[in-house]
N, C-alpha and C. Protein backbone atom coordinates (compact mmCIF):
# COMPACT_ATOMS: atom_id res chain seq x y z
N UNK A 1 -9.39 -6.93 12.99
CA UNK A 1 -9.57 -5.58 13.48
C UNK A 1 -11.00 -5.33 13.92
N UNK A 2 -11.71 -5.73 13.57
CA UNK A 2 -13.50 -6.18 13.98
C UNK A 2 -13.72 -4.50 13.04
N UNK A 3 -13.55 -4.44 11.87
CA UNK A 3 -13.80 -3.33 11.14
C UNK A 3 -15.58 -3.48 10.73
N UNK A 4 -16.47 -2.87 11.15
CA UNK A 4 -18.01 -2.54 10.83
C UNK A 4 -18.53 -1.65 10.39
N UNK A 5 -19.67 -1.47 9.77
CA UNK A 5 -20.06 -0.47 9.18
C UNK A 5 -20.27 0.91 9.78
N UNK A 6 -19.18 2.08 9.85
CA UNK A 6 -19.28 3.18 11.10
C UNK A 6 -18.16 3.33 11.61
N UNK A 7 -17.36 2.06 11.41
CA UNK A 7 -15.93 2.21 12.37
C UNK A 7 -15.11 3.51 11.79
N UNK A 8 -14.25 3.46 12.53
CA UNK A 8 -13.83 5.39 12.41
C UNK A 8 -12.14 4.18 12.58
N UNK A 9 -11.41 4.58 10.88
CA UNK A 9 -10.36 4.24 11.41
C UNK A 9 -9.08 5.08 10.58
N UNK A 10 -7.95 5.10 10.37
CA UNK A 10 -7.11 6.11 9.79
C UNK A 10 -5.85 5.25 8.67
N UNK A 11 -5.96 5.25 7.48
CA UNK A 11 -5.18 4.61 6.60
C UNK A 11 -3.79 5.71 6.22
N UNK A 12 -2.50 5.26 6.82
CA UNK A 12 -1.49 6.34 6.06
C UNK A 12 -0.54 5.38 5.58
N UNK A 13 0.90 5.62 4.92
CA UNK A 13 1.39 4.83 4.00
C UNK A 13 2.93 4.54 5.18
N UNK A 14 3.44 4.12 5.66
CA UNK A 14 4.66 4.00 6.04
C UNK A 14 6.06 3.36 5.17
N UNK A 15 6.69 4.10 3.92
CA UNK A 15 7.49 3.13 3.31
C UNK A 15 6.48 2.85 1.99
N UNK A 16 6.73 1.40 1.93
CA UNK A 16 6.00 0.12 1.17
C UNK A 16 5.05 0.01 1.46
N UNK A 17 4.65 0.04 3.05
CA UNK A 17 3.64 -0.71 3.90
C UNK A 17 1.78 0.07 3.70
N UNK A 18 1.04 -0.56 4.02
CA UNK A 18 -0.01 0.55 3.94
C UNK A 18 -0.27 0.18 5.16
N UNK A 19 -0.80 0.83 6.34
CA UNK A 19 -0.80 0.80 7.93
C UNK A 19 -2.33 1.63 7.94
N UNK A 20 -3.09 0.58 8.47
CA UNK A 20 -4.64 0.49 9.13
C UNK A 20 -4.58 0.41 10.58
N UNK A 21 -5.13 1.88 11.07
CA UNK A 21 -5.33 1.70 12.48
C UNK A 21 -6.21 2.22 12.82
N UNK A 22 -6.70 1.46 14.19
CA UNK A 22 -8.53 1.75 14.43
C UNK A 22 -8.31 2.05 15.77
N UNK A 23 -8.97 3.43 16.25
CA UNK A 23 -8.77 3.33 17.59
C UNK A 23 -9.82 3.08 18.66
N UNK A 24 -9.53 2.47 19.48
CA UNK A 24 -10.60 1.33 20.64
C UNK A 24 -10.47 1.71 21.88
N UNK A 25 -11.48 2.02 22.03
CA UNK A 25 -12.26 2.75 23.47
C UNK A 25 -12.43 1.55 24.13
N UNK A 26 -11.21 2.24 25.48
CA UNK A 26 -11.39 0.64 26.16
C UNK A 26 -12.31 1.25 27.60
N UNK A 27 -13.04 0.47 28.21
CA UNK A 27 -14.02 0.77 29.12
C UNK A 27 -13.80 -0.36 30.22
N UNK A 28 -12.85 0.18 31.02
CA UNK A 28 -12.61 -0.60 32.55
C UNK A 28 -13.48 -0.20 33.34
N UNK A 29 -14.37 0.65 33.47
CA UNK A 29 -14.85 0.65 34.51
C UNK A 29 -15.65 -0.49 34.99
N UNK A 30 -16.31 -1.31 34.11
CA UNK A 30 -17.09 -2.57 34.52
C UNK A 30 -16.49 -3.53 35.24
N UNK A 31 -14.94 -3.35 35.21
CA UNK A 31 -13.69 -3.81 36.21
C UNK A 31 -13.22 -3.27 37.37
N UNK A 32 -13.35 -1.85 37.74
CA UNK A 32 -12.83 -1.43 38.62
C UNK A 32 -14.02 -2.20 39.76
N UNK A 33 -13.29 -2.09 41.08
CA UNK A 33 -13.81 -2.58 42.13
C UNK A 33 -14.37 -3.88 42.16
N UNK A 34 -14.05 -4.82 41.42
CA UNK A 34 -14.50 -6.14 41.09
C UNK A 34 -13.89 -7.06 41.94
N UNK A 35 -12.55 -6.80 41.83
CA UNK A 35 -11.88 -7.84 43.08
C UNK A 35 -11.98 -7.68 44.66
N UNK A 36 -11.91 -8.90 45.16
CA UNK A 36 -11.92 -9.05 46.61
C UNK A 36 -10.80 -8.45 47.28
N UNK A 37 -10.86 -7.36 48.26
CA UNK A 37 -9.75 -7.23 48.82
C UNK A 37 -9.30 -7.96 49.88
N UNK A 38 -8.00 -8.51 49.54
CA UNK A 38 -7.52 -9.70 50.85
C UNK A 38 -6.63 -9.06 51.73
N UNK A 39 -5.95 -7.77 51.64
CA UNK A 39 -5.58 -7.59 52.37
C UNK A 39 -3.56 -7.54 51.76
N UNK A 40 -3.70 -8.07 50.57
CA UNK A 40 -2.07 -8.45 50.19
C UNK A 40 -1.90 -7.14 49.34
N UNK A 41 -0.92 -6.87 49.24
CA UNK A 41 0.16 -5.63 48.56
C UNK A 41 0.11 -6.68 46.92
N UNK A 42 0.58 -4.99 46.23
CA UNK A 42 0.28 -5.67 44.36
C UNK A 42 1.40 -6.83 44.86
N UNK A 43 2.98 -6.74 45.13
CA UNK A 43 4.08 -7.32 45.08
C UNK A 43 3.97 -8.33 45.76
N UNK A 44 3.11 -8.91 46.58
CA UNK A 44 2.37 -10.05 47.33
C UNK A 44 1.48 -10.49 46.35
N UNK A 45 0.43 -10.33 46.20
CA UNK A 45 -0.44 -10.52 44.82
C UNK A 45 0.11 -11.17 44.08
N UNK A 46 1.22 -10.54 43.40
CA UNK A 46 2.09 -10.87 42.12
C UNK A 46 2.87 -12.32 42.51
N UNK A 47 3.56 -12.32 43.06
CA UNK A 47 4.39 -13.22 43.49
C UNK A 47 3.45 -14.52 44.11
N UNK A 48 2.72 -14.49 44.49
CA UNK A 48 1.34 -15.39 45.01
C UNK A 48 1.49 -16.10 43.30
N UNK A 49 0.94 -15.13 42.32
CA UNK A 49 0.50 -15.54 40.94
C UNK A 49 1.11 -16.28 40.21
N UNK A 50 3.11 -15.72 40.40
CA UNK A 50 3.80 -16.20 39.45
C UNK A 50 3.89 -17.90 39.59
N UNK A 51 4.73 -18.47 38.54
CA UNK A 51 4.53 -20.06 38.23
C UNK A 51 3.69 -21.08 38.50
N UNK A 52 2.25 -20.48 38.81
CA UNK A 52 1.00 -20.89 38.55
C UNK A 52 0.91 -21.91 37.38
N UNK A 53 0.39 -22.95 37.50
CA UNK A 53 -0.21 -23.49 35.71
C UNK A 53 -1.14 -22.61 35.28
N UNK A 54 -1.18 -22.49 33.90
CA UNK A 54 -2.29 -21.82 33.53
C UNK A 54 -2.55 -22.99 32.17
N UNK A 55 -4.05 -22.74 31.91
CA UNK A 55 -4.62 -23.64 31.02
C UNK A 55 -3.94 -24.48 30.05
N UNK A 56 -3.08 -23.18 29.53
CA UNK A 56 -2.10 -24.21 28.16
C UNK A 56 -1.09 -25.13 28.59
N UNK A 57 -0.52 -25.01 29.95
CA UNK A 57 0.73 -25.81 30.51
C UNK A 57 0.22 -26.68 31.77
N UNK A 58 0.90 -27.89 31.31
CA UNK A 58 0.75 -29.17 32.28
C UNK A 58 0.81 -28.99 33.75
N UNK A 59 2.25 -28.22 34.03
CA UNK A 59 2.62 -27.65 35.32
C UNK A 59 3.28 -26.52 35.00
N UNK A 60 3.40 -25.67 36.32
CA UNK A 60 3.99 -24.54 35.99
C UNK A 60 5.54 -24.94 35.92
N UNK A 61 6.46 -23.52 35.62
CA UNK A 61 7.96 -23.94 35.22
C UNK A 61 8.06 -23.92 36.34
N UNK A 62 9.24 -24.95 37.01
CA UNK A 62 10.33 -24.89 38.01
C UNK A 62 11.80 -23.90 37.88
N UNK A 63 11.80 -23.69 38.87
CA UNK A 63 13.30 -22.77 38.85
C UNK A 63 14.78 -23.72 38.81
């Protein structure tokens, strides 16, 4: 949970369970406008992407 000295987080009981949750300020903006625009639609984009290898797999899956 990267719990530190300051963290702001909320302990309630669900049941049995005891449930720790921390809430995380997420900050995209250091992302927005980062990519190159090529000119392709998300659904172009996407489909470009799918069955790619990615690091953990040898090759991507075949259909």
């Amino acid at each position: 949970m990267g719990l530190k000295p300051g963290s702001n987080f909320q302990i309630s009981l669900d049941g049995q369970r005891l449930v720790i949750e921390k809430k995380v300020a997420l900050d995209l903006s250091r992302w927005v406008g980062k990519a190159v625009d090529d000119g392709l639609s998300h659904d172009e984009a996407l489909s470009e992407l799918r069955d790619r290898a990615v690091p953990w797999q040898a090759e991507p899956k075949k259909p």
